[in-house]
Protein backbone atom coordinates (compact mmCIF):
# COMPACT_ATOMS: atom_id res chain seq x y z
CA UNK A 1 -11.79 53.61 21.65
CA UNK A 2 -15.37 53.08 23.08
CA UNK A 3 -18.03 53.74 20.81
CA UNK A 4 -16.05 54.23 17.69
CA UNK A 5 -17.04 52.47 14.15
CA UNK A 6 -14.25 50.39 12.72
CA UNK A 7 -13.01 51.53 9.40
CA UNK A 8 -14.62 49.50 6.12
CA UNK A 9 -11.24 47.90 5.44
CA UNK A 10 -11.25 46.38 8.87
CA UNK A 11 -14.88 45.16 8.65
CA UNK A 12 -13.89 43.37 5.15
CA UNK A 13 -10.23 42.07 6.08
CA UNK A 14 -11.97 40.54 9.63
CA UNK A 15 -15.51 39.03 7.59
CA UNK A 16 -12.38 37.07 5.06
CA UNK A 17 -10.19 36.06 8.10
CA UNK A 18 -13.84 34.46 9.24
CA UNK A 19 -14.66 33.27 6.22
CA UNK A 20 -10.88 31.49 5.76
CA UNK A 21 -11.60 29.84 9.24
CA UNK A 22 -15.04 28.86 8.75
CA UNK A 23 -14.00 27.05 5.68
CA UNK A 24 -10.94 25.66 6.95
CA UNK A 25 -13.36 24.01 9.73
CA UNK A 26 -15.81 22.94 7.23
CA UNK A 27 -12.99 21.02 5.39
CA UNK A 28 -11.90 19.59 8.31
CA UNK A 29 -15.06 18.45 9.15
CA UNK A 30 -15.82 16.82 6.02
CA UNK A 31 -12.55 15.27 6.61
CA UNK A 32 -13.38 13.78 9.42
CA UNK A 33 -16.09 12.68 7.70
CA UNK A 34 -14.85 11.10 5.01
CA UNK A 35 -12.68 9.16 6.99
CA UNK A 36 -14.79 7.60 9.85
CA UNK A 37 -14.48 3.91 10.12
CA UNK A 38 -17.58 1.33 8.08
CA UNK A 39 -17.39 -0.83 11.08
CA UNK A 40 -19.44 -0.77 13.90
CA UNK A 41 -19.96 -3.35 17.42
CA UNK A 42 -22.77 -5.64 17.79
CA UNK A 43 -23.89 -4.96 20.81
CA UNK A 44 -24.72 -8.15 23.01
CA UNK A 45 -22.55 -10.20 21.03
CA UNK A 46 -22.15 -13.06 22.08
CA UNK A 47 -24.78 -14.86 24.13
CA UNK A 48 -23.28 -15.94 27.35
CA UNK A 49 -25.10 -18.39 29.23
CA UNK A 50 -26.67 -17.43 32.36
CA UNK A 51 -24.16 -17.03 35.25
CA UNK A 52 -20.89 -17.78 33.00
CA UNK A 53 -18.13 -15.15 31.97
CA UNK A 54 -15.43 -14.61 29.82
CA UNK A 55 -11.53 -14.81 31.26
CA UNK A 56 -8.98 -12.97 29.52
CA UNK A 57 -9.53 -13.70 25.22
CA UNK A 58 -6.19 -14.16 24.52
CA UNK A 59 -7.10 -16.18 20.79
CA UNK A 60 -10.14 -15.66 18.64
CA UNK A 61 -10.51 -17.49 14.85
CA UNK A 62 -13.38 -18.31 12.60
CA UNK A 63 -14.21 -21.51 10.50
CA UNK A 64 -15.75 -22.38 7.71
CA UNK A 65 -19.58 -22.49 9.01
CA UNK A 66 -19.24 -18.91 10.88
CA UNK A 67 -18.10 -20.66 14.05
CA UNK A 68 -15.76 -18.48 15.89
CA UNK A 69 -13.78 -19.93 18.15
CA UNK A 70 -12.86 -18.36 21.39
CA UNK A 71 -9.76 -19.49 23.76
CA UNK A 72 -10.16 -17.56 27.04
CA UNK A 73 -8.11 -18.04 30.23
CA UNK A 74 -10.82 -18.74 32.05
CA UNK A 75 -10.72 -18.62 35.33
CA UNK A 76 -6.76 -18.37 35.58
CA UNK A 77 -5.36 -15.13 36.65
CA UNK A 78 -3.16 -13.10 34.52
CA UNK A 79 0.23 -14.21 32.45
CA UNK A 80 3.23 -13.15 33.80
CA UNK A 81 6.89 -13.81 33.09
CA UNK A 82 8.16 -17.41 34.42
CA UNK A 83 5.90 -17.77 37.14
CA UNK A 84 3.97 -20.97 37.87
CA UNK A 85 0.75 -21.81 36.36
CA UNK A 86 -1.87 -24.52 37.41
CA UNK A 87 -3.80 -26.32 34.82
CA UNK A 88 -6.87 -24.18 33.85
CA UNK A 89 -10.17 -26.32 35.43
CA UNK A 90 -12.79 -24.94 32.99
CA UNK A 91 -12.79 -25.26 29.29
CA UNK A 92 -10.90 -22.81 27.50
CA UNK A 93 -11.91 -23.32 24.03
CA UNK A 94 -15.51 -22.30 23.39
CA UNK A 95 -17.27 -21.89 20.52
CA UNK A 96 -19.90 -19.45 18.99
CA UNK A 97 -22.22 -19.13 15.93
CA UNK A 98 -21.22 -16.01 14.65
CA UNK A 99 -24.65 -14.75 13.83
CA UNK A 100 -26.71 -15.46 16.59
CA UNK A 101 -23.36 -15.84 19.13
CA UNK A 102 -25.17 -18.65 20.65
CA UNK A 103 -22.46 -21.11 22.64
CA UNK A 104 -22.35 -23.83 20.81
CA UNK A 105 -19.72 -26.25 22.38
CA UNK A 106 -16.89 -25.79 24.66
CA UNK A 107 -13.95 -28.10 25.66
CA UNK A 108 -10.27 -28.04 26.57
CA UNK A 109 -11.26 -27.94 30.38
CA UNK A 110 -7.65 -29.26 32.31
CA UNK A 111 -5.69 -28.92 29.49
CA UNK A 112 -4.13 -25.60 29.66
CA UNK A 113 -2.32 -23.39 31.79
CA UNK A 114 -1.52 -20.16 29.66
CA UNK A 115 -4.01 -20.00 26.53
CA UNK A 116 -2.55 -17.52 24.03
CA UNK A 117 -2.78 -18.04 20.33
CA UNK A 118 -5.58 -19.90 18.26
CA UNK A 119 -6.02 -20.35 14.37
CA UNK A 120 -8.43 -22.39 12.30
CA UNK A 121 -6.93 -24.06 9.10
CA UNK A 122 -8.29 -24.82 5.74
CA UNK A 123 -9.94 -28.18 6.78
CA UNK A 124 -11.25 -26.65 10.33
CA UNK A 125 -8.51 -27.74 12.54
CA UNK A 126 -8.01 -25.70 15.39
CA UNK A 127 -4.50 -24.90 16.54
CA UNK A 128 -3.26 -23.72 19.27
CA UNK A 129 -0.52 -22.47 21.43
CA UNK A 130 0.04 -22.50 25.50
CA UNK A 131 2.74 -20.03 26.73
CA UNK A 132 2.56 -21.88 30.19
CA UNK A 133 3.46 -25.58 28.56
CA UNK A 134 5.75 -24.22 25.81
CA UNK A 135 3.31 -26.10 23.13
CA UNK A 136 1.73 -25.84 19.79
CA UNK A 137 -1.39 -28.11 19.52
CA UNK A 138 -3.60 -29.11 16.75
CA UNK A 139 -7.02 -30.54 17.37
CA UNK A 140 -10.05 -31.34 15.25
CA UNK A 141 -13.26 -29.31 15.10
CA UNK A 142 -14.89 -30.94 17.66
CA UNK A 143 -11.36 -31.03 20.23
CA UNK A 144 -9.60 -34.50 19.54
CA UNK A 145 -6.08 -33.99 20.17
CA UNK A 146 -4.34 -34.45 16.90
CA UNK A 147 -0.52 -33.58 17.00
CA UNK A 148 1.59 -31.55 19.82
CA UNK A 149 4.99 -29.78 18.79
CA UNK A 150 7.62 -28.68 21.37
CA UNK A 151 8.13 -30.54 24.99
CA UNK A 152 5.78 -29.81 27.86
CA UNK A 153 6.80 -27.86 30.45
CA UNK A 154 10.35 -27.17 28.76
CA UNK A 155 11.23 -23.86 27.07
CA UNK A 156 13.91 -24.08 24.89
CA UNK A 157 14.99 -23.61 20.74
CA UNK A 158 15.66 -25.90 18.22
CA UNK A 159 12.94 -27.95 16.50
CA UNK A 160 11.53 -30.33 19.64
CA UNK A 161 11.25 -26.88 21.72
CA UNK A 162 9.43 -23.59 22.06
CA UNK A 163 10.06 -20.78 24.86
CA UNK A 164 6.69 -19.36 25.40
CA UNK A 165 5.33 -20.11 21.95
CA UNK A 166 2.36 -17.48 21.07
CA UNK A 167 1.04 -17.68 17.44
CA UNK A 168 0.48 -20.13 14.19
CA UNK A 169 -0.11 -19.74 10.83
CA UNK A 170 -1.07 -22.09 8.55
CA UNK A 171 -0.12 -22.41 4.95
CA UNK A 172 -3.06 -24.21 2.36
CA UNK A 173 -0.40 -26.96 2.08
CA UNK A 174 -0.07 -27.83 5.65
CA UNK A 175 3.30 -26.05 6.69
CA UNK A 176 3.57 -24.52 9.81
CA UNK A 177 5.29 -21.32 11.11
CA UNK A 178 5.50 -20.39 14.54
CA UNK A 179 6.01 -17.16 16.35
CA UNK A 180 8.21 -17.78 19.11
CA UNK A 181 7.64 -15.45 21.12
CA UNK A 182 8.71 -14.09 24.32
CA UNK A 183 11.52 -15.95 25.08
CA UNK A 184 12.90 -17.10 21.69
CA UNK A 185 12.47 -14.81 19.31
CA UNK A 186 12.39 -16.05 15.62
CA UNK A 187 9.72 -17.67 13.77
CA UNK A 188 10.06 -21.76 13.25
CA UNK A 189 8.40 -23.66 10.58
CA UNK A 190 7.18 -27.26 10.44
CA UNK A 191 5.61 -29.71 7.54
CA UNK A 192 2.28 -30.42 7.55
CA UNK A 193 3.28 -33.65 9.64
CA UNK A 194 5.43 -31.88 12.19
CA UNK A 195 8.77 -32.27 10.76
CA UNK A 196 11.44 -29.19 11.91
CA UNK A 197 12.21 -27.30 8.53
CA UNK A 198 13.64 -24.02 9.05
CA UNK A 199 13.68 -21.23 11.17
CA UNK A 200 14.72 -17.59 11.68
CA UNK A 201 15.66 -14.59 13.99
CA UNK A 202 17.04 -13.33 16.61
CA UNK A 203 16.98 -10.52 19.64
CA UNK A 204 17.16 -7.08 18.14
CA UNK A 205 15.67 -4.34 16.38
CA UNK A 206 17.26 -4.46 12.99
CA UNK A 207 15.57 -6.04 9.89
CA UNK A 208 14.85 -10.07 10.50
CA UNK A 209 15.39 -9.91 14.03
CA UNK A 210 12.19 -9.50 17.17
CA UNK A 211 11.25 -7.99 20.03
CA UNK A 212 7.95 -10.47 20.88
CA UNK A 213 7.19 -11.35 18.20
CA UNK A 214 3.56 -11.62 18.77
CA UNK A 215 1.58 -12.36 15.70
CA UNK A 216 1.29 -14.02 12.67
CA UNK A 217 -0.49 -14.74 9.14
CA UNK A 218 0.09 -15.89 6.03
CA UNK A 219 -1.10 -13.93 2.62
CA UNK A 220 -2.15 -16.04 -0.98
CA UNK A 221 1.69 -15.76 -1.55
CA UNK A 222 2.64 -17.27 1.25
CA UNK A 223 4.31 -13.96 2.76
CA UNK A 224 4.67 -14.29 6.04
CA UNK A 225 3.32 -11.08 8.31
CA UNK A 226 4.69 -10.92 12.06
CA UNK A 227 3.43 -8.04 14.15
CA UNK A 228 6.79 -7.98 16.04
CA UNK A 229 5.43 -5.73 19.42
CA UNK A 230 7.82 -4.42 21.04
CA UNK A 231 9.77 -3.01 18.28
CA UNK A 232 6.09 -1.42 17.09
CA UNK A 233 6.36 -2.95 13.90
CA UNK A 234 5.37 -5.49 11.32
CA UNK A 235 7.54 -6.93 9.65
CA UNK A 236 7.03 -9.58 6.06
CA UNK A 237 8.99 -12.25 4.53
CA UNK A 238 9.39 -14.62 2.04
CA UNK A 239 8.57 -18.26 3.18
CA UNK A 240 12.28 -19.25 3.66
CA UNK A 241 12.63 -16.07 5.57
CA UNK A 242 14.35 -13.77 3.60
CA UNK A 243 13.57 -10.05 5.18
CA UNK A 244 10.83 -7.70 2.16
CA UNK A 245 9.81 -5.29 4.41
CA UNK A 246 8.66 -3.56 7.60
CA UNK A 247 5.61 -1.10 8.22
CA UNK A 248 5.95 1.15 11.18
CA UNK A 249 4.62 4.41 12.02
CA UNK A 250 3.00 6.10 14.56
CA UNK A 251 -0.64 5.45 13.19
CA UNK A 252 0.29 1.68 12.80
CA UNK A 253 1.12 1.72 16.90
CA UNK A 254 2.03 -1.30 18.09
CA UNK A 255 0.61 -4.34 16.20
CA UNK A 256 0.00 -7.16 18.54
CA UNK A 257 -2.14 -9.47 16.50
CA UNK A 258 -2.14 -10.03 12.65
CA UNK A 259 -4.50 -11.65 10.49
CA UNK A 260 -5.65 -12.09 6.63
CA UNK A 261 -8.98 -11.31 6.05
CA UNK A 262 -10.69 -13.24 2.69
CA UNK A 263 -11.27 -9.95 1.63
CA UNK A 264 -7.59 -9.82 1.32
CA UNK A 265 -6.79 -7.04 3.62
CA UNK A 266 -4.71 -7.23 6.62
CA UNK A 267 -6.21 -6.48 9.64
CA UNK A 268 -4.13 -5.79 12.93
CA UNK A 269 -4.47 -4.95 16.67
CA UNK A 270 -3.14 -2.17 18.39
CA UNK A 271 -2.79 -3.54 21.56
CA UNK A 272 -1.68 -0.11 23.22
CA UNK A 273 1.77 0.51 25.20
CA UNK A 274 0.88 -2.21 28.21
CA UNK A 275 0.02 1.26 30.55
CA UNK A 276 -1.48 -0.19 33.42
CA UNK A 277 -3.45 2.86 33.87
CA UNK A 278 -5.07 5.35 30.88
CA UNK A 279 -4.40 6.51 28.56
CA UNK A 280 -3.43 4.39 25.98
CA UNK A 281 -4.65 3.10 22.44
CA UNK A 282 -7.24 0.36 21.28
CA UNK A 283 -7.92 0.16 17.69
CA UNK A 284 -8.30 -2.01 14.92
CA UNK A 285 -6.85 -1.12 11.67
CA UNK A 286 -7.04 -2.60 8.22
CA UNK A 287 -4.44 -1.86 5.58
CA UNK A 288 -3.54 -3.09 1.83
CA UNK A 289 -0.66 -5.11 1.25
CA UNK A 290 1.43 -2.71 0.43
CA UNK A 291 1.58 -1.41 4.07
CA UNK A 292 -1.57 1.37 3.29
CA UNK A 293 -4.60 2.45 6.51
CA UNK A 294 -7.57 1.60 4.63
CA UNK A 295 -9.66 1.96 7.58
CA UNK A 296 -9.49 1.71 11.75
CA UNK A 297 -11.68 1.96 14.36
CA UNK A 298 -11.95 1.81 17.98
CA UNK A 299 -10.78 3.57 21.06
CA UNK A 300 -8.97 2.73 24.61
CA UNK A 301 -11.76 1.49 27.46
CA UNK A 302 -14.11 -1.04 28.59
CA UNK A 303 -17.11 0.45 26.86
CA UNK A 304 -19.26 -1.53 23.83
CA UNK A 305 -16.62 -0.94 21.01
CA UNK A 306 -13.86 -0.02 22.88
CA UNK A 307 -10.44 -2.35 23.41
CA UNK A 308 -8.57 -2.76 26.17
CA UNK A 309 -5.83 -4.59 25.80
CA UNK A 310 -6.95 -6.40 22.05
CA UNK A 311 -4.86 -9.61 22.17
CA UNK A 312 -6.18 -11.21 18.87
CA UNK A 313 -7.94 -10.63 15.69
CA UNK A 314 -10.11 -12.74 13.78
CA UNK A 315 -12.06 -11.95 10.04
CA UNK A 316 -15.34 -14.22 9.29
CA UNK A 317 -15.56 -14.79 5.52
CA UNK A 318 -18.99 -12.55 5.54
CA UNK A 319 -16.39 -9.72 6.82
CA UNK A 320 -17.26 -9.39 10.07
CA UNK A 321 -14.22 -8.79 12.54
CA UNK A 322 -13.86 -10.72 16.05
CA UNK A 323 -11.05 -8.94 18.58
CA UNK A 324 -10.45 -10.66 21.65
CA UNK A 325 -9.23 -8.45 24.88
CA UNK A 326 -7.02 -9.32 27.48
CA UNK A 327 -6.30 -8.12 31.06
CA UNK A 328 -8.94 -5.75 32.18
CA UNK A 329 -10.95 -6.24 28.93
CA UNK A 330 -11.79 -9.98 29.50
CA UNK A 331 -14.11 -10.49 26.14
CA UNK A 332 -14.82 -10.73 22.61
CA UNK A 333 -16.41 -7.99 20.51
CA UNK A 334 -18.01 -8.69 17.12
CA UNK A 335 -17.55 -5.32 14.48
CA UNK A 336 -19.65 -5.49 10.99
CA UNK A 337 -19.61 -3.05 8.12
CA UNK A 338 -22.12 -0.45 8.14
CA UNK A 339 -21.60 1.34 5.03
């Protein structure tokens, strides 16, 4: 067949099939381009001081002025099972301005043993929880102890204990809910004042019950959002606990942080599959409230932008977006809108 001309027909029937292609890659391309994220990292953010780093970020929340508040694990190697833990020496609470991420105070030094989840309220308490101690605590701005629920150094259920407590939400008229966590698994809920009111769940995959339940936020309704991780889901409820919904899916992963953005949106870690080696996923996503991806960014790694591990997620009221990393990742990252 060497040297011999290919009929017209063929010339026409292969310049379409190249055509078809070419424009199936140039809507694919404008695909992709239509849907790449508005966010980008700040690189250099935050401002370390000289000769200090970051221990594993297991909470990250923002207040009213821009502060974002960080609570790291220091110096304390990583959370495992029932294993003993020594009080953390350094402070584990620090605090940034979010523009400039300048460190502007830090406390909670010999306080803690497992740092895990953190949330500012309406008023600028900051609340946290301690896998380690099997505690809830709520301090003021500056770090005065204000109220402690469960019994240190005592997992249990009930309303006077938590088993490896790791997330609070705050409702605008003080109530409390609780995920609880990795050894209970239900969410409990308090009064403003501390007073045991309710709670819910159970082991188990089926609607209302938890596998870690890991996360959780509140909306303007008062629905209550729990990324429940092992089960790769997130489920919502009413406030008394009566089961809505659940979102799962293969782009939603496996939600290991939850939060309500005052833009409205819910905004949610994929946290990966725990691999101890790559690859695995590190994203951010942000979705409507009726379960839809409105947007996601980020990849698995170490590099500016990327998240290993992303244990929390925190949205400033400007709408920039704070995700803390544990294990290898060991940091906060700072994401704006570009577009």
């Amino acid at each position: 067949m060497a040297g011999k001309r290919l009929p017209a027909v063929v010339l026409w029937v292969v310049l379409l099939l190249g055509l078809a292609k070419a424009g199936q890659m140039q809507e694919q391309n404008t695909l992709q381009a239509t849907t790449a994220s508005n966010y980008s990292v700040v690189h250099g953010w935050p401002v370390l001081p000289d000769g200090y780093v970051l221990g594993q970020v297991s909470g990250v929340a923002v207040d009213s002025h821009d502060h974002v508040f960080v609570f790291h694990r220091a110096d304390s190697p990583s959370f495992s099972g029932d294993q003993p833990h020594r009080v953390i020496i350094p402070a584990t609470v620090l605090c940034f301005d979010g523009a400039t991420g300048k460190l502007l105070a830090s406390w909670g030094a010999e306080q803690f043993v497992v740092p895990h989840g953190l949330r500012v309220d309406r008023e600028d308490n900051v609340w946290v929880t301690d896998v380690g101690l099997h505690q809830v605590f709520k301090f003021s701005h500056d770090g005065k102890l204000l109220m402690t629920l469960g019994t240190k150094g005592e997992p249990g259920q009930g309303g006077g204990h938590f088993n490896r407590p790791t997330d609070i939400a705050i409702a605008p008229d003080g109530t409390i809910y609780v995920s609880d966590g990795y050894g209970n698994s239900r969410v409990a809920k308090f009064s403003g004042n501390g007073k045991f009111l309710a709670e819910w769940g159970r082991k188990g995959s089926g609607p209302g019950e938890f596998n870690i339940p890991h996360g959780i936020a509140l909306d303007p309704q008062e629905h209550v959002y729990v990324a429940d991780r092992s089960n790769g889901r997130i489920q919502v409820f009413q406030p008394d606990g009566k089961f809505l919904h659940e979102w799962k899916s293969a782009d939603l992963g496996r939600p290991w942080a939850v939060t309500i953005g005052p833009d409205g949106y819910l905004y949610v870690v994929d946290g990966g599959d725990l691999k101890p080696t790559p690859p695995d996923r590190g994203r951010v996503l942000k979705l409507d409230l009726n379960g839809n991806i409105v947007d996601r960014w980020g990849s698995y790694g170490n590099y500016d932008g990327q998240i290993y591990w992303g244990h929390d997620v925190a949205v400033g009221r400007n709408g920039a977006v704070y995700v803390g990393d544990v294990y290898y990742g060991m940091r906060v990252q700072k994401f704006v809108l570009t577009r």
